[in-house]
Protein backbone atom coordinates (compact mmCIF):
# COMPACT_ATOMS: atom_id res chain seq x y z
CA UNK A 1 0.00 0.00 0.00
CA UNK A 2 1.27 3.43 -1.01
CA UNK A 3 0.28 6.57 1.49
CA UNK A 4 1.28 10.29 0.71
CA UNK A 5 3.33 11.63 3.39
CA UNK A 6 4.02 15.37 3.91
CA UNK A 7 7.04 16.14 5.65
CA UNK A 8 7.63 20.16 6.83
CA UNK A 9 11.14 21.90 8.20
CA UNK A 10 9.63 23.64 11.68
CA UNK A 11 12.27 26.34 12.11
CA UNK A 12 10.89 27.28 15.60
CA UNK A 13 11.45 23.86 16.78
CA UNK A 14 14.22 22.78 14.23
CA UNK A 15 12.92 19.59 13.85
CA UNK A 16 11.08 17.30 10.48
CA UNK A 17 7.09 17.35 11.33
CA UNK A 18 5.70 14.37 9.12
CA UNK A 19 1.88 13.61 8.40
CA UNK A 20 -0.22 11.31 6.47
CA UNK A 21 -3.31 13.07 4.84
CA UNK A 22 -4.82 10.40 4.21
CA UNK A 23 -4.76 9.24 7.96
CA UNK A 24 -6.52 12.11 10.21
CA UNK A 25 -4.51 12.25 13.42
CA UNK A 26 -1.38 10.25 12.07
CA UNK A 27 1.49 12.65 12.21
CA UNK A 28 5.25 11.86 13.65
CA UNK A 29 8.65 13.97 13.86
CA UNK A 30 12.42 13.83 13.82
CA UNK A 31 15.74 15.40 14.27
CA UNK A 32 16.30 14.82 10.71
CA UNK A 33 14.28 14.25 7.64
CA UNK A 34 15.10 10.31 7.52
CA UNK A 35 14.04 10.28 11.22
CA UNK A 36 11.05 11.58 11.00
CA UNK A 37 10.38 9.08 7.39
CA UNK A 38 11.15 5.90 9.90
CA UNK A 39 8.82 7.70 12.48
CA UNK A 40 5.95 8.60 9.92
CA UNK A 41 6.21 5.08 8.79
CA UNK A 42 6.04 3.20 12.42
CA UNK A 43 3.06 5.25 13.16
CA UNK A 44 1.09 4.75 9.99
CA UNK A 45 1.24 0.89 10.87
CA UNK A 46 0.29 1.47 13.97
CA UNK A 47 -2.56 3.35 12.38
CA UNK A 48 -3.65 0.19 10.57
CA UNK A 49 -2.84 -2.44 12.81
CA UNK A 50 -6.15 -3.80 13.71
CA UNK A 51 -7.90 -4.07 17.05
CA UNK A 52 -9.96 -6.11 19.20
CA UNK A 53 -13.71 -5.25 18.79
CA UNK A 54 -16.53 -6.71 20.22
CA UNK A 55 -19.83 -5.68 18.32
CA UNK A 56 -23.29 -5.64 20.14
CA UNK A 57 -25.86 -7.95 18.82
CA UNK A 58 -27.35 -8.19 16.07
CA UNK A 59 -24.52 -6.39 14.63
CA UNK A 60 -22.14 -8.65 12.36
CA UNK A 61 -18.39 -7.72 11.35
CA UNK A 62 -16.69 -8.13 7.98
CA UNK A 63 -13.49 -7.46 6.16
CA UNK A 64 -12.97 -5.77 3.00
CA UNK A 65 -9.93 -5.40 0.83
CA UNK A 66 -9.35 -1.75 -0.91
């Protein structure tokens, strides 16, 4: 799977800010602009790793592939 990631220069903090757009919420930094790449990526697959969720009845849960 291929994700845009925007990565900014914050002069104020001198540090990489790095966020996924199409992720709300998933957003990462580092020292350096490789750092905060490796960080960005960590925390988009932390993003997607699934979790445990217990639906109420009569609900049912299924899986799609985009």
């Amino acid at each position: 799977m291929k994700l845009r990631v925007v990565i900014e220069y914050d002069e104020q903090a001198k540090s990489y800010a790095a966020y996924c757009p199409e992720l709300p919420g998933c957003a990462s930094c580092g020292d350096t602009e490789e750092e905060a790449l490796q960080n960005i990526r960590e925390a988009i697959e932390l993003y997607l790793e699934p979790n445990e969720f217990i639906a109420e009845k009569p609900s049912k849960i299924v899986e799609i592939a985009v």
